[in-house]
PDB file of N, CA and C in Angstrom:
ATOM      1  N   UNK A   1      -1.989  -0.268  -6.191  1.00  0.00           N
ATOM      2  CA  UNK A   1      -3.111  -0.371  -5.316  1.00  0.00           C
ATOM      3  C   UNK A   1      -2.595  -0.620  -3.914  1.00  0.00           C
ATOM      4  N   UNK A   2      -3.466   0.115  -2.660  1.00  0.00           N
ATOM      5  CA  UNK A   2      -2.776  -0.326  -1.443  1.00  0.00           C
ATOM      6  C   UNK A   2      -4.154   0.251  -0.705  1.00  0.00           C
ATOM      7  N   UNK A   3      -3.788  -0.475   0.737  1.00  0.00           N
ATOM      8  CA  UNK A   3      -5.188   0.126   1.206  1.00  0.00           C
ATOM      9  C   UNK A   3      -5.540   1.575   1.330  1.00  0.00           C
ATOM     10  N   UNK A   4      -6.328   1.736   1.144  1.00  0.00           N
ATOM     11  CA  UNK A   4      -6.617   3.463   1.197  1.00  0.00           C
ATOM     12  C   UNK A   4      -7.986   3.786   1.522  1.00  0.00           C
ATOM     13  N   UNK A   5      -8.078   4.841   2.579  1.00  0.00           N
ATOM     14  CA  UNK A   5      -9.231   4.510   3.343  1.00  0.00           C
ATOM     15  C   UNK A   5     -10.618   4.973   2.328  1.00  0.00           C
ATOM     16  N   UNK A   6     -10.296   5.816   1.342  1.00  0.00           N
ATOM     17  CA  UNK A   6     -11.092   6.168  -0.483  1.00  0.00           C
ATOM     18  C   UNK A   6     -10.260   6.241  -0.773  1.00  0.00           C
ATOM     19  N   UNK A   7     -11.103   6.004  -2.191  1.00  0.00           N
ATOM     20  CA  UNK A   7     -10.234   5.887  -3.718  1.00  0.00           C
ATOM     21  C   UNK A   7      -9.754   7.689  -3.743  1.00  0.00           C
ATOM     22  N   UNK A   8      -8.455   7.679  -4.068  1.00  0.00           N
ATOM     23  CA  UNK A   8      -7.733   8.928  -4.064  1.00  0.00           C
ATOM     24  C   UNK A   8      -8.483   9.780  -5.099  1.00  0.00           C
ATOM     25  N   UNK A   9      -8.843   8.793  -6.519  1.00  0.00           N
ATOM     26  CA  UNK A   9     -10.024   9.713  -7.048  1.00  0.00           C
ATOM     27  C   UNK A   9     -10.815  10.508  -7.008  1.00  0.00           C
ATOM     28  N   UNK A  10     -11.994  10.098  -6.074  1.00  0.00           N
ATOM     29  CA  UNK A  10     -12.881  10.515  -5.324  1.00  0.00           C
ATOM     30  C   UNK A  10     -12.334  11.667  -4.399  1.00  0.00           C
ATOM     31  N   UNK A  11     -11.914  10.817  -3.637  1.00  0.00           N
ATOM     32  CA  UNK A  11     -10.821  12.083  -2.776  1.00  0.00           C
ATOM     33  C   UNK A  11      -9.997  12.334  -2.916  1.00  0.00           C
ATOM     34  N   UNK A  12      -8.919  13.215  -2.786  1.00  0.00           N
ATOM     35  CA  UNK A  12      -7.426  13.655  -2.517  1.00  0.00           C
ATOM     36  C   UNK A  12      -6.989  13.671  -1.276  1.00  0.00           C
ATOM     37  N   UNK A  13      -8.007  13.815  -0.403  1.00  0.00           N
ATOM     38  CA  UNK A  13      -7.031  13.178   1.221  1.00  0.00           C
ATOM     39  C   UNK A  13      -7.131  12.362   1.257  1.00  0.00           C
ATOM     40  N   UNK A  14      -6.870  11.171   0.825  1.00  0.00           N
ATOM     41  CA  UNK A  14      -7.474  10.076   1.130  1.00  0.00           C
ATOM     42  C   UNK A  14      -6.044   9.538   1.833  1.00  0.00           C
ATOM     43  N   UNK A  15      -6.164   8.268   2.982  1.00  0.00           N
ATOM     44  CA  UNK A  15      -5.021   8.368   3.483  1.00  0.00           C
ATOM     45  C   UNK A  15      -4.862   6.553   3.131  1.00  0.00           C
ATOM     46  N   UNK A  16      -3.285   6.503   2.790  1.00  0.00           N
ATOM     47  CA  UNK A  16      -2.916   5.096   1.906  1.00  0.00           C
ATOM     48  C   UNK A  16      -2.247   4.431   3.817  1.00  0.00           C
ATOM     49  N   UNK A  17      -2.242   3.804   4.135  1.00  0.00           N
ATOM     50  CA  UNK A  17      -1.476   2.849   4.979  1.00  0.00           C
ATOM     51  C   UNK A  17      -0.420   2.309   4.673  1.00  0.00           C
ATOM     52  N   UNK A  18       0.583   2.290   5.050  1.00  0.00           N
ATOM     53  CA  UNK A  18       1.741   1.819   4.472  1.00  0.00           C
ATOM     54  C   UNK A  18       2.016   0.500   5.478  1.00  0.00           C
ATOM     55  N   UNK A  19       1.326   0.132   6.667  1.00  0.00           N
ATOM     56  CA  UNK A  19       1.109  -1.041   7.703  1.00  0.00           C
ATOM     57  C   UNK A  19      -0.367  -1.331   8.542  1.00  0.00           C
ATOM     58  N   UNK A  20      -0.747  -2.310   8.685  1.00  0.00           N
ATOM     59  CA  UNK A  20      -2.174  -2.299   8.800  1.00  0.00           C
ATOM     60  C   UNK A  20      -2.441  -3.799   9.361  1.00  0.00           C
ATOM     61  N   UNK A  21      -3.249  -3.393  10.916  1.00  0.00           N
ATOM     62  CA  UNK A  21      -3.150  -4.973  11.146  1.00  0.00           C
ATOM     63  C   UNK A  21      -4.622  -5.825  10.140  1.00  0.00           C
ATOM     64  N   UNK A  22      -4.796  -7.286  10.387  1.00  0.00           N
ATOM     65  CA  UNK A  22      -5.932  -7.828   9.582  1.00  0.00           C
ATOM     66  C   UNK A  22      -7.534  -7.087  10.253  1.00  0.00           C
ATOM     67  N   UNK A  23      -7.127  -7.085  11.611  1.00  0.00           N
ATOM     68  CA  UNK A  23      -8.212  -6.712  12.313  1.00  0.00           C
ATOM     69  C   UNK A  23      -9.032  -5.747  11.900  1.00  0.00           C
ATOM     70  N   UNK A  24      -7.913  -4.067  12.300  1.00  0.00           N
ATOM     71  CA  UNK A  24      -8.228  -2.584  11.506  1.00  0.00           C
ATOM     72  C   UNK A  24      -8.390  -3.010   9.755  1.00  0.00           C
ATOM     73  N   UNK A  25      -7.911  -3.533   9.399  1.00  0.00           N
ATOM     74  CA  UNK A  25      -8.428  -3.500   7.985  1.00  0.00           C
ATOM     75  C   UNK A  25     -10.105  -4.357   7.473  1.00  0.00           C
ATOM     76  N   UNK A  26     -10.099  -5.217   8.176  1.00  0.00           N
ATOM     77  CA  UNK A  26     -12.100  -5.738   8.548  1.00  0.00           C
ATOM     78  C   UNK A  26     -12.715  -4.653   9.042  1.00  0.00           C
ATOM     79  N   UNK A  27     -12.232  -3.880  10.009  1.00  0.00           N
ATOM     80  CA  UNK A  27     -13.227  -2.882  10.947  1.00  0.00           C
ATOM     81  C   UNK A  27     -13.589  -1.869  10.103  1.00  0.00           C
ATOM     82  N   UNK A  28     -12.478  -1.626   9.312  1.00  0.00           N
ATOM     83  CA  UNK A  28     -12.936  -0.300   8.405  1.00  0.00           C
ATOM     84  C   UNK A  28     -13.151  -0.537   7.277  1.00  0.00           C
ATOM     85  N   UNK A  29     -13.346  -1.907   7.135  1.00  0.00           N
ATOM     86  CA  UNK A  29     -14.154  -2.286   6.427  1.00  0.00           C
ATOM     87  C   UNK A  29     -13.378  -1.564   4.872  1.00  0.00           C
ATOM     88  N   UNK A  30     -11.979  -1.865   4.574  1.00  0.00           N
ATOM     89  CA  UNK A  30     -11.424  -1.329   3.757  1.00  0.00           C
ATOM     90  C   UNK A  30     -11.601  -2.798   2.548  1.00  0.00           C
ATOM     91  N   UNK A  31     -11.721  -1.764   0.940  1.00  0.00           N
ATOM     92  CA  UNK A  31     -11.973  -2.870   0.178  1.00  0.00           C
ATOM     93  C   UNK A  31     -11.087  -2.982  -1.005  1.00  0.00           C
ATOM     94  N   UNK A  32     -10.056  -3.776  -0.454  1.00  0.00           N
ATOM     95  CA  UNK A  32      -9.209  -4.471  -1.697  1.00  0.00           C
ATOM     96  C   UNK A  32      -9.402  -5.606  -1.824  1.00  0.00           C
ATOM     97  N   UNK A  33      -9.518  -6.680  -0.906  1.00  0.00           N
ATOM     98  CA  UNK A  33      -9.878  -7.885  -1.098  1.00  0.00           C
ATOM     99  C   UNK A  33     -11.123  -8.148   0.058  1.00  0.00           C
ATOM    100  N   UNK A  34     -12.059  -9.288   0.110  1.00  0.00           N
ATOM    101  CA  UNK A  34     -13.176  -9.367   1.126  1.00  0.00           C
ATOM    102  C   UNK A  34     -12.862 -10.050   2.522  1.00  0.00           C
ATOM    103  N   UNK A  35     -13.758  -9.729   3.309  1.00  0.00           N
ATOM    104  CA  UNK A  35     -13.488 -10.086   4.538  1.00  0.00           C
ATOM    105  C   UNK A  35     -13.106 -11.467   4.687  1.00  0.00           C
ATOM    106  N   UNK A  36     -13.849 -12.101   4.214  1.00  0.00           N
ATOM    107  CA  UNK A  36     -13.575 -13.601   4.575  1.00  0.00           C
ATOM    108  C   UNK A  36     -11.601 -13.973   4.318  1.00  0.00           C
ATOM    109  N   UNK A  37     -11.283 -12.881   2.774  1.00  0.00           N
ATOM    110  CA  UNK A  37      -9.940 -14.068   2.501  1.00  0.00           C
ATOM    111  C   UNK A  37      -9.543 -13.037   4.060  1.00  0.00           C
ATOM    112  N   UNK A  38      -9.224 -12.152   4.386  1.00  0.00           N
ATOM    113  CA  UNK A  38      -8.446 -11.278   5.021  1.00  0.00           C
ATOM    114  C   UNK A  38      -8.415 -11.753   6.537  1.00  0.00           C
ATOM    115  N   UNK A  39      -9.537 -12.503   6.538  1.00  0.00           N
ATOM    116  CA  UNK A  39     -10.050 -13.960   7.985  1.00  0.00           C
ATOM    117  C   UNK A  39      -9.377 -14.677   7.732  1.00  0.00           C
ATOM    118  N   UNK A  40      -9.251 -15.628   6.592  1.00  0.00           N
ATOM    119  CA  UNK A  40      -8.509 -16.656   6.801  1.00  0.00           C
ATOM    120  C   UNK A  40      -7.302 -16.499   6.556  1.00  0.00           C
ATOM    121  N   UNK A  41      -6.548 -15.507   6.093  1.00  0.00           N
ATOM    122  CA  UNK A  41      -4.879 -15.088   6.303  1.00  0.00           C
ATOM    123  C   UNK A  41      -4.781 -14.694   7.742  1.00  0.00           C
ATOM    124  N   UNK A  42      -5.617 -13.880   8.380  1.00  0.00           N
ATOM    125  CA  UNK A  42      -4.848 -13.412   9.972  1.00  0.00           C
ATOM    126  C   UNK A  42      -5.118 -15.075  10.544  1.00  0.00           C
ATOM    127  N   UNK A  43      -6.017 -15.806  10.402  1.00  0.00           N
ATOM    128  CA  UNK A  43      -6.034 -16.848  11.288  1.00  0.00           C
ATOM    129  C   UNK A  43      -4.650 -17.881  11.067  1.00  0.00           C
ATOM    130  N   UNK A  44      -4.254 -17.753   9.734  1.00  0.00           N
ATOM    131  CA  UNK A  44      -2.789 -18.599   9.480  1.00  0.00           C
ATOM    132  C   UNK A  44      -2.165 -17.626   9.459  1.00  0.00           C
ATOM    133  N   UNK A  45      -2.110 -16.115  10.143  1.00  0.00           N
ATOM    134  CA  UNK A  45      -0.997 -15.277  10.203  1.00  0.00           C
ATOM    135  C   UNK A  45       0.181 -14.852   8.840  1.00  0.00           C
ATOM    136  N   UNK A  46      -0.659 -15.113   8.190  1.00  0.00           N
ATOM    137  CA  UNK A  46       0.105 -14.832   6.817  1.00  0.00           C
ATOM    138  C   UNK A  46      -0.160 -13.554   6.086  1.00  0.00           C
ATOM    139  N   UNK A  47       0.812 -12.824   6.107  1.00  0.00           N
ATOM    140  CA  UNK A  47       1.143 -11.450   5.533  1.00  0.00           C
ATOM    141  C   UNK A  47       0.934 -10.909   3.886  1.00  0.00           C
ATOM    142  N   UNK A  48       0.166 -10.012   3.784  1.00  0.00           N
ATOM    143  CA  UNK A  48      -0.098  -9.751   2.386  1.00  0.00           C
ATOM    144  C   UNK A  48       0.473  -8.645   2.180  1.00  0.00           C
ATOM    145  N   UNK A  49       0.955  -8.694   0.793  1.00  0.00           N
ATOM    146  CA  UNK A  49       1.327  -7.558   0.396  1.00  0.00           C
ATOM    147  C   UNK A  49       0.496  -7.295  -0.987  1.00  0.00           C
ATOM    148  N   UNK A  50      -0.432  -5.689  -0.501  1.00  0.00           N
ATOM    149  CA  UNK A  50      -1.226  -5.344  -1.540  1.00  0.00           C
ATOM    150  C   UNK A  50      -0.515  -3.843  -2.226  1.00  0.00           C
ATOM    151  N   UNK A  51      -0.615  -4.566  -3.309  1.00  0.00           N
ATOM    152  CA  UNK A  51      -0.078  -3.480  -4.313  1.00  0.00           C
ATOM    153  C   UNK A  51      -0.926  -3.379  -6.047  1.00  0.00           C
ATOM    154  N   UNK A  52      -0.267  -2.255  -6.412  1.00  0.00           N
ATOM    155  CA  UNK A  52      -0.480  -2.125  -7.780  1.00  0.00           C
ATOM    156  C   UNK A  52       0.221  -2.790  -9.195  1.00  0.00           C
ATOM    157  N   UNK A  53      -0.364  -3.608  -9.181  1.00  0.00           N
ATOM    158  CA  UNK A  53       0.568  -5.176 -10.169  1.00  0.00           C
ATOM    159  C   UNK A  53       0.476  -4.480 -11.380  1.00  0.00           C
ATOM    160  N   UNK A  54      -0.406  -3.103 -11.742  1.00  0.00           N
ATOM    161  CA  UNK A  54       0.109  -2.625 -12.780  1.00  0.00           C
ATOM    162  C   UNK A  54       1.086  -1.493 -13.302  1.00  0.00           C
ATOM    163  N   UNK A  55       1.886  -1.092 -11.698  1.00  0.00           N
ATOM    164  CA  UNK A  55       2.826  -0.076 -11.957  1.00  0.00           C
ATOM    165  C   UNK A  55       3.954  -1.022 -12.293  1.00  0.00           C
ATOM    166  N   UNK A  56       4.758  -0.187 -13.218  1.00  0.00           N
ATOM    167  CA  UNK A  56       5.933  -0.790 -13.571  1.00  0.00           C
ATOM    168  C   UNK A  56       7.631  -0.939 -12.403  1.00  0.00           C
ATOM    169  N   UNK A  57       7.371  -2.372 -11.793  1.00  0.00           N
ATOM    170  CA  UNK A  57       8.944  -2.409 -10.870  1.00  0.00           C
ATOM    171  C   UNK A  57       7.967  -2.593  -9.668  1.00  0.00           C
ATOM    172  N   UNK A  58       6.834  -2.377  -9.378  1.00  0.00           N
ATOM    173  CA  UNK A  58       5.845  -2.395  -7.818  1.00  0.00           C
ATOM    174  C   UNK A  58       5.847  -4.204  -7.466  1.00  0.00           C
ATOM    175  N   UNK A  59       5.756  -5.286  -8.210  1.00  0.00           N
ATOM    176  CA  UNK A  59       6.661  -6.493  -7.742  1.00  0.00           C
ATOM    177  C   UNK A  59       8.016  -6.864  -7.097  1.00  0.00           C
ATOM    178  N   UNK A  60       8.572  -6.026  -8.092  1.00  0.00           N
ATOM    179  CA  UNK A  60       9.958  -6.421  -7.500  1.00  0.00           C
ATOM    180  C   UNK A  60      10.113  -5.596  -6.500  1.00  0.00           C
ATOM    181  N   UNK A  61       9.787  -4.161  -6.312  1.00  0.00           N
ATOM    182  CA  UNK A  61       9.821  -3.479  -4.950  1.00  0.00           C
ATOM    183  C   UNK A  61       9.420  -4.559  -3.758  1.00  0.00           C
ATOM    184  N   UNK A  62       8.294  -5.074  -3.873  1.00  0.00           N
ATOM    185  CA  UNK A  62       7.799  -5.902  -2.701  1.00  0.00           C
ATOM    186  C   UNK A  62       9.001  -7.357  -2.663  1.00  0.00           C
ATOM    187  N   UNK A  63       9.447  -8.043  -3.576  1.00  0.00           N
ATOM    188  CA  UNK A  63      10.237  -8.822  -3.705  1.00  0.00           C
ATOM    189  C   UNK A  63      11.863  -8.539  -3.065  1.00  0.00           C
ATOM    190  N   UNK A  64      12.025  -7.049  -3.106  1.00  0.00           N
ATOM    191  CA  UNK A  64      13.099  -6.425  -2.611  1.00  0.00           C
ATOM    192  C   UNK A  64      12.971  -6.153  -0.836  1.00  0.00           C
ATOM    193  N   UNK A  65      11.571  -6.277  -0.323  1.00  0.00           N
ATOM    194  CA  UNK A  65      11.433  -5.616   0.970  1.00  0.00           C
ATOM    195  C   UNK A  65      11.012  -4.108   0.870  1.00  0.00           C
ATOM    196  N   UNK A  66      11.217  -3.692  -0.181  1.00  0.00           N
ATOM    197  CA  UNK A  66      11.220  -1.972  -0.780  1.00  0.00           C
ATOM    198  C   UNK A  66       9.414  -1.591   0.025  1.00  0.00           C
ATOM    199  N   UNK A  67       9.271  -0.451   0.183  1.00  0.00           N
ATOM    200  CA  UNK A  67       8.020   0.175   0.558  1.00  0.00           C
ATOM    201  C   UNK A  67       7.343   0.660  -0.453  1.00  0.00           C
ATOM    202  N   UNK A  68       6.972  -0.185  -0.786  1.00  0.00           N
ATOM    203  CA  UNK A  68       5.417  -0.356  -2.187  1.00  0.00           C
ATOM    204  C   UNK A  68       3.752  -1.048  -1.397  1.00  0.00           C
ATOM    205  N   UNK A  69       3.101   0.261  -1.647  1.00  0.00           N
ATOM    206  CA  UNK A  69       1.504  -0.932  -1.774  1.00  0.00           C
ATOM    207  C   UNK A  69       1.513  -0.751   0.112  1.00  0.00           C
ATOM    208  N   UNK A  70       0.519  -1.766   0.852  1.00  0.00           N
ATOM    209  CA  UNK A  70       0.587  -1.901   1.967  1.00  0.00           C
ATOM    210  C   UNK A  70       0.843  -3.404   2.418  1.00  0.00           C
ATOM    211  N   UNK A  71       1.001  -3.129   3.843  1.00  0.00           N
ATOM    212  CA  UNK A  71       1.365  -4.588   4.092  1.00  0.00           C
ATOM    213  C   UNK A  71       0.520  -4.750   4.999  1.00  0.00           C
ATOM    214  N   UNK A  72      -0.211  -5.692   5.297  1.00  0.00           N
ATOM    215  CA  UNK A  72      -1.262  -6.594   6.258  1.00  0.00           C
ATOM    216  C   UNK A  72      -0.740  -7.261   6.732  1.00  0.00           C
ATOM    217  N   UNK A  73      -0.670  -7.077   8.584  1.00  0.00           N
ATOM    218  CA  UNK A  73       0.116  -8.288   8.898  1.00  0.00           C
ATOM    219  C   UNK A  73      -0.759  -8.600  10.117  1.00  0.00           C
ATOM    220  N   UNK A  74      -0.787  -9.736  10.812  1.00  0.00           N
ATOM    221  CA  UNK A  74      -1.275 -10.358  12.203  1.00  0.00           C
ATOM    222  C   UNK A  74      -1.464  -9.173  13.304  1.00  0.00           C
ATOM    223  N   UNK A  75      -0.381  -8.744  13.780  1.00  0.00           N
ATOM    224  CA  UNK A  75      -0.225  -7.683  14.791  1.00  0.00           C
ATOM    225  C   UNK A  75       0.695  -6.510  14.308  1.00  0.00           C
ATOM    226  N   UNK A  76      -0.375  -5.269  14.712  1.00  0.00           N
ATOM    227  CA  UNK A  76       0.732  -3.790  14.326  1.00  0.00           C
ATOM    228  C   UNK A  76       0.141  -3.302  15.236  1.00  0.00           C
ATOM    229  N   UNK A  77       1.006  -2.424  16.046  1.00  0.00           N
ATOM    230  CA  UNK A  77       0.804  -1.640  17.316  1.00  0.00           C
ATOM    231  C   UNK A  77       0.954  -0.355  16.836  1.00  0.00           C
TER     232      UNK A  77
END
């Protein structure tokens, strides 16, 4: 799982983010987790990493630094 602006299901263009500030991810109102937690992580600046906890090795990719899932962070330019 990672943000994706639709479910790839639905669509096939659908476009996944591989970096994403907290802000753009409220505005577009993207839904992996709800606004509020995604408020109170940018306000303590704390970085999420959303992924698919049911592909096999997509933990330890993120545990490695590896490019799995997306990452939410405070500021992306």
């Amino acid at each position: 799982m990672a943000f994706i602006r639709k479910t790839r299901k639905k669509n096939p263009n659908a476009k996944r983010y591989e970096v994403i500030s907290f802000d753009e991810a409220i505005q577009k109102d993207l839904k992996v987790m709800d606004a509020t937690a995604l408020t109170l992580c940018r306000d303590q600046q704390l970085p999420i990493a959303v992924f698919n906890i049911f592909k096999s090795g997509a933990l330890k990719n993120i545990l490695l630094g590896q490019n799995e899932g997306t990452l939410v962070m405070p500021n992306v330019h």
